[in-house]
Protein backbone atom coordinates (compact mmCIF):
# COMPACT_ATOMS: atom_id res chain seq x y z
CA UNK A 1 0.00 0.00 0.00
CA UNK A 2 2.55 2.22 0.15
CA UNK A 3 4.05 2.24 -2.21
CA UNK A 4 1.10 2.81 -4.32
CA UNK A 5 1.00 5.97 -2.71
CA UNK A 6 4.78 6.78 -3.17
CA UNK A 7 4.07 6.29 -6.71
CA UNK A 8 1.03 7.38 -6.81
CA UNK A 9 3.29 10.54 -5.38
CA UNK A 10 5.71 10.65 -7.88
CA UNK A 11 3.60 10.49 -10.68
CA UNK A 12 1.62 12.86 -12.86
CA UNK A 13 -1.38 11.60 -11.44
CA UNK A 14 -1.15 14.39 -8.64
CA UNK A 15 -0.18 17.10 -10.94
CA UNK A 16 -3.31 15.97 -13.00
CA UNK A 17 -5.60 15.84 -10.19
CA UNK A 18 -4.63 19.75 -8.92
CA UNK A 19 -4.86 20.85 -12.47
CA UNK A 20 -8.58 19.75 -12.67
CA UNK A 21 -9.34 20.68 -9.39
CA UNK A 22 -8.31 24.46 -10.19
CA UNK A 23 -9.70 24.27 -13.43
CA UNK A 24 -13.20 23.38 -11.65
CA UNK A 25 -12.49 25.94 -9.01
CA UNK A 26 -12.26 28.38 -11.60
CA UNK A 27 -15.48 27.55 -13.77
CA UNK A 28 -17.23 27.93 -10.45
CA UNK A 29 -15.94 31.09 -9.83
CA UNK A 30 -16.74 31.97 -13.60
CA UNK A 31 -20.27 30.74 -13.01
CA UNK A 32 -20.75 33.37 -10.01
CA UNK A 33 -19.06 35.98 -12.03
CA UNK A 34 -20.87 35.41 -14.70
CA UNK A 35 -25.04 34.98 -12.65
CA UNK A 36 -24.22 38.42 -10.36
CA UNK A 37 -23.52 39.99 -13.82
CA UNK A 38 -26.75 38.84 -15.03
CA UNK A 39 -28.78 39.71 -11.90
CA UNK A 40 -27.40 43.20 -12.23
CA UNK A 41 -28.27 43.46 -16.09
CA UNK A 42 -31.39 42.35 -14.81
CA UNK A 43 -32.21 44.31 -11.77
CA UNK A 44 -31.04 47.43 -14.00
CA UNK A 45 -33.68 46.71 -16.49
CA UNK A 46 -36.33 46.54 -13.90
CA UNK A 47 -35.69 50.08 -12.85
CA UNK A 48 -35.30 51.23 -16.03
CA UNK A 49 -38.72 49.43 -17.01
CA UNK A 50 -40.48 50.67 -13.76
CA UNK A 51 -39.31 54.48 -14.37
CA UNK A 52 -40.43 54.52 -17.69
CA UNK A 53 -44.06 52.92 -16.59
CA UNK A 54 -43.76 55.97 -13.78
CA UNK A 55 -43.02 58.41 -16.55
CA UNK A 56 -45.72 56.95 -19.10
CA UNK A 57 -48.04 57.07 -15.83
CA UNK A 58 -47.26 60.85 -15.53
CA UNK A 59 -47.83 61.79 -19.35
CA UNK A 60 -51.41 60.05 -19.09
CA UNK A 61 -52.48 61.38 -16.44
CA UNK A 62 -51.68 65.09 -17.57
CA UNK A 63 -52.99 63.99 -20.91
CA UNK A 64 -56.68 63.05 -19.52
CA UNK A 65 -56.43 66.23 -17.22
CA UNK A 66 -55.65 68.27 -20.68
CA UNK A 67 -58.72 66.46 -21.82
CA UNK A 68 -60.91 66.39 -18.61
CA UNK A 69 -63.03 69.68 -19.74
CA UNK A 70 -64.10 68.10 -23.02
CA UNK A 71 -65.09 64.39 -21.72
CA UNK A 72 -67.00 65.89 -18.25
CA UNK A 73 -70.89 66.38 -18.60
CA UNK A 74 -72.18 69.43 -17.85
CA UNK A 75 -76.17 70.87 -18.10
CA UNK A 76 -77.12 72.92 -20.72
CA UNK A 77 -80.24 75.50 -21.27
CA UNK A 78 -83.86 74.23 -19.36
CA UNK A 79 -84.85 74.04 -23.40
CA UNK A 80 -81.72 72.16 -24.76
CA UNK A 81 -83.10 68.71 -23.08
CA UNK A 82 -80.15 66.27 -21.73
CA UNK A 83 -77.81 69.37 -23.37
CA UNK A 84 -78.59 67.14 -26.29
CA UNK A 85 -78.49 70.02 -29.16
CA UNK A 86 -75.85 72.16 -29.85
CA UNK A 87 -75.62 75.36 -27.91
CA UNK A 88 -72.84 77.88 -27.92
CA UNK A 89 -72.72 80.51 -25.60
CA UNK A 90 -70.39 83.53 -26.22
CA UNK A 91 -67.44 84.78 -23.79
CA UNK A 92 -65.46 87.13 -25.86
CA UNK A 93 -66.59 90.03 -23.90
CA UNK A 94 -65.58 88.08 -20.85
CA UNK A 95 -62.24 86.88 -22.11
CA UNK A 96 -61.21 91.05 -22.93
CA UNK A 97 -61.95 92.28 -19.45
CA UNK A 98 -60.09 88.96 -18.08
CA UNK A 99 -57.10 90.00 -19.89
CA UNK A 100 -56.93 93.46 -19.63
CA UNK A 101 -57.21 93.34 -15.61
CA UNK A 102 -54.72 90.63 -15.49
CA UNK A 103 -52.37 91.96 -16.99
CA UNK A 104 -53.02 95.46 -15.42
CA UNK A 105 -52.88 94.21 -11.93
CA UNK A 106 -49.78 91.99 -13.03
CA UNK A 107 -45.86 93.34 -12.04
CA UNK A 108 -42.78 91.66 -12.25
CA UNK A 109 -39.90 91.81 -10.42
CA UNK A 110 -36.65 91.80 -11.67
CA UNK A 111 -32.54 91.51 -10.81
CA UNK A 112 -34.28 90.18 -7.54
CA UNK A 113 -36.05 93.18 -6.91
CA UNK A 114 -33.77 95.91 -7.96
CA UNK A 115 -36.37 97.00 -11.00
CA UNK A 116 -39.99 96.04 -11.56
CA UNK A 117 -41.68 95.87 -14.97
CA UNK A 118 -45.27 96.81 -15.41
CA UNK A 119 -47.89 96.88 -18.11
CA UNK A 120 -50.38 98.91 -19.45
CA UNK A 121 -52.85 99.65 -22.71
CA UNK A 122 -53.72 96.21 -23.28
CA UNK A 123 -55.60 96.14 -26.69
CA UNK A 124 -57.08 92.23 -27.08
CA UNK A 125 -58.87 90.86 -29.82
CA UNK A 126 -60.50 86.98 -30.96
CA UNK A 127 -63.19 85.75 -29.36
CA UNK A 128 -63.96 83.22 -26.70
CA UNK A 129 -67.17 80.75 -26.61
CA UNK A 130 -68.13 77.92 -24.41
CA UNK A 131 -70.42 75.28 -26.57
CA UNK A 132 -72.04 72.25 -25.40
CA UNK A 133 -73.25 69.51 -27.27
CA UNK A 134 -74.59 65.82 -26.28
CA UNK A 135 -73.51 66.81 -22.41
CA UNK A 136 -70.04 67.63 -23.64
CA UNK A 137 -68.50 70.91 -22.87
CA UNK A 138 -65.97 72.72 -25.86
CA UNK A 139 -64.01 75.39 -25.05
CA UNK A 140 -62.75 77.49 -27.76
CA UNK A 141 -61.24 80.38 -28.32
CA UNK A 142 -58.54 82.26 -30.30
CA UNK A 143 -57.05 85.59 -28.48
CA UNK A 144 -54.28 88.09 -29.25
CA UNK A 145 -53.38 90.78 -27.60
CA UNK A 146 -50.28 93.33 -27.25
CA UNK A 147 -49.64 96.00 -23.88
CA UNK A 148 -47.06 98.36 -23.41
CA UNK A 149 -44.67 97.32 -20.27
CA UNK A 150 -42.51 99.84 -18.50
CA UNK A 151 -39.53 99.00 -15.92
CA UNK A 152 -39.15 101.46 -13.04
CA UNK A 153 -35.77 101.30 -11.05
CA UNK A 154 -35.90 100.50 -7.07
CA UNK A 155 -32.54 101.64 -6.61
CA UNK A 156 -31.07 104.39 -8.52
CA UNK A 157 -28.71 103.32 -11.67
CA UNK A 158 -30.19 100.23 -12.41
CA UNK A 159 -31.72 101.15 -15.07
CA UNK A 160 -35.46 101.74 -17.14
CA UNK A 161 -36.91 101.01 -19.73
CA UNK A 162 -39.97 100.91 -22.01
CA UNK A 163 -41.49 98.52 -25.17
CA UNK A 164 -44.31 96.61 -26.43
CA UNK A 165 -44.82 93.08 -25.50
CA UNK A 166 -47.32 91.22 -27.99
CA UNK A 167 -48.90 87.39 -27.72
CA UNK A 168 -50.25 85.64 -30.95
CA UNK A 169 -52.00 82.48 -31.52
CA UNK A 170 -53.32 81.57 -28.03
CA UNK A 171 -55.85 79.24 -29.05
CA UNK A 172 -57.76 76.77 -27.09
CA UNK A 173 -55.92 74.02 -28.85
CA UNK A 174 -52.32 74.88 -28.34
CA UNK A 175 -52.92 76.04 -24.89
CA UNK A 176 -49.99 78.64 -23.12
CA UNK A 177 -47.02 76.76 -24.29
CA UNK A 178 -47.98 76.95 -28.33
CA UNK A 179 -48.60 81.00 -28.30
CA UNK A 180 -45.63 83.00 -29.67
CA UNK A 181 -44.62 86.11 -27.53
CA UNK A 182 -42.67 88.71 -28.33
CA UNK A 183 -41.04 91.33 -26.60
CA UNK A 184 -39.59 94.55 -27.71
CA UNK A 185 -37.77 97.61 -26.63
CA UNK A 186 -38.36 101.14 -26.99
CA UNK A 187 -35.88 104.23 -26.58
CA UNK A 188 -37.34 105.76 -23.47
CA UNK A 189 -38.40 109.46 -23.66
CA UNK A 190 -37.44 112.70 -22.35
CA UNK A 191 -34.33 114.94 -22.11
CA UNK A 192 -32.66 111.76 -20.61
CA UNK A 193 -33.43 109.42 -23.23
CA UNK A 194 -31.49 106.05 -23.39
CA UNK A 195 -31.44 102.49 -24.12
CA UNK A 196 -31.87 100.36 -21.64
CA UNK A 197 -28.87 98.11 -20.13
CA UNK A 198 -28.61 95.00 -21.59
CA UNK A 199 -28.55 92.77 -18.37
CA UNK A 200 -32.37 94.94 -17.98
CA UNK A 201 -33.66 93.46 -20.73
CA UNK A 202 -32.59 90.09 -20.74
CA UNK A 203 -33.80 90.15 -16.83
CA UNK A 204 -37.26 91.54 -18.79
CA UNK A 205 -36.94 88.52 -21.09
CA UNK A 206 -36.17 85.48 -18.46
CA UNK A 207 -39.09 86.82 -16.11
CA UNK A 208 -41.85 88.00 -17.62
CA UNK A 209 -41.77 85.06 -20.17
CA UNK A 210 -42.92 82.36 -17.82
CA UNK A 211 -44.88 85.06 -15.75
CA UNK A 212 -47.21 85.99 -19.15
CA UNK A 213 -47.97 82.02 -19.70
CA UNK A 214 -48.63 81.70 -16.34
CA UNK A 215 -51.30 84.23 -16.79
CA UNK A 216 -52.35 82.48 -20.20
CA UNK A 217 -52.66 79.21 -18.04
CA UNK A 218 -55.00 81.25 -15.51
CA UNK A 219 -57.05 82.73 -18.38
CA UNK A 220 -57.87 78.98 -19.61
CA UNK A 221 -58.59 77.77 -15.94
CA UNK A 222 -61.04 80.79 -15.38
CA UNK A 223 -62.79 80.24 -18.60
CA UNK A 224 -63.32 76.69 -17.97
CA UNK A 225 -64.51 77.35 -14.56
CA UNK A 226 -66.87 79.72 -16.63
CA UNK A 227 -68.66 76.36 -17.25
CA UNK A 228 -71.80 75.23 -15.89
CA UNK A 229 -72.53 73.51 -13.42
């Protein structure tokens, strides 16, 4: 017995038997390697799969809230029975004065409060209708309108200035984000007459921007709630 082992020893038999021992040791380790890689691939595709359903989520439900005013029913004339025929009742009139006493009332500041800009002679024109038809309200309406907007210093040597700011194609399809505005500048008037500083007016152009479609978004709310009941 031994020496089968002694030769067993002194053979390649040993040699052999480490080799495939490592060998195996080394598929194993492959093996792990090789499933953690996959779990990660796949754990990384379920959070990439369950942002994207939180994302589509998101998009639908600001897509049915978009569409909430047109699917909701609403009541119609005590003759129009069920709101069954179509009846279209007018709001341009409304939709002016809404406007005009926004935009009036409205004043931005600007530089964080070292100037303010504020607006005045605001001419609007389009009209503005709520309809109904089988219980369905439609809001539509096509505006445009232009003001004058003035910016009055807080502290002396920032600056003032003076223009015409104008809004086309608000419509009841493309909603705040689809109208184009414009804004432009003026030479103010008077002995002192001069342009205004450049870092004014693109403070005029980075804050009133979202301000004025933030009052666009407003307009549509109060015409909607302009509904009936």
């Amino acid at each position: 017995g031994s020496r089968v082992i002694a030769e067993c020893l002194s053979t390649s038999a040993l040699s052999s038997a480490i080799l495939k021992a490592e060998e195996d040791r080394t598929d194993i380790s492959a093996d792990a390697a090789l499933r953690l890689h996959e779990q990660a691939k796949t754990h990384a595709a379920e959070r990439v799969t369950g942002e994207m359903r939180e994302k589509l989520a998101a998009e639908q439900r600001s897509s049915e809230e978009a569409r909430k005013v047109h699917t909701e029913v609403v009541q119609g004339s005590a003759w129009n029975t069920n709101s069954w025929h179509w009846e279209e009742r007018p709001r341009t009139e409304w939709a002016h004065a809404w406007l005009k006493k926004e935009l009036r009332d409205l004043s931005v500041a600007l530089l964080g409060g070292l100037a303010s800009v504020s607006f005045s002679k605001v001419q609007v024109s389009g009209d503005a209708t709520i309809s109904i038809r089988k219980g369905r309200p439609i809001v539509l309406f096509q505006l445009d309108f232009h003001c004058d907007w003035t910016i009055g210093e807080e502290i002396v040597g920032v600056g003032e200035g003076c223009g015409l700011i104008r809004v086309s194609d608000f419509t009841s399809e493309e909603g705040p984000e689809g109208a184009s505005i414009s804004i432009e500048t003026s030479p103010s008037s008077g002995k002192r007459a001069k342009k205004p500083p450049p870092q004014l007016i693109a403070a005029l152009r980075r804050e009133t921007l979202p301000e004025m479609r933030q009052v666009l978004l407003r307009f549509m709310q109060a015409l909607k709630a302009q509904l009936p009941e």
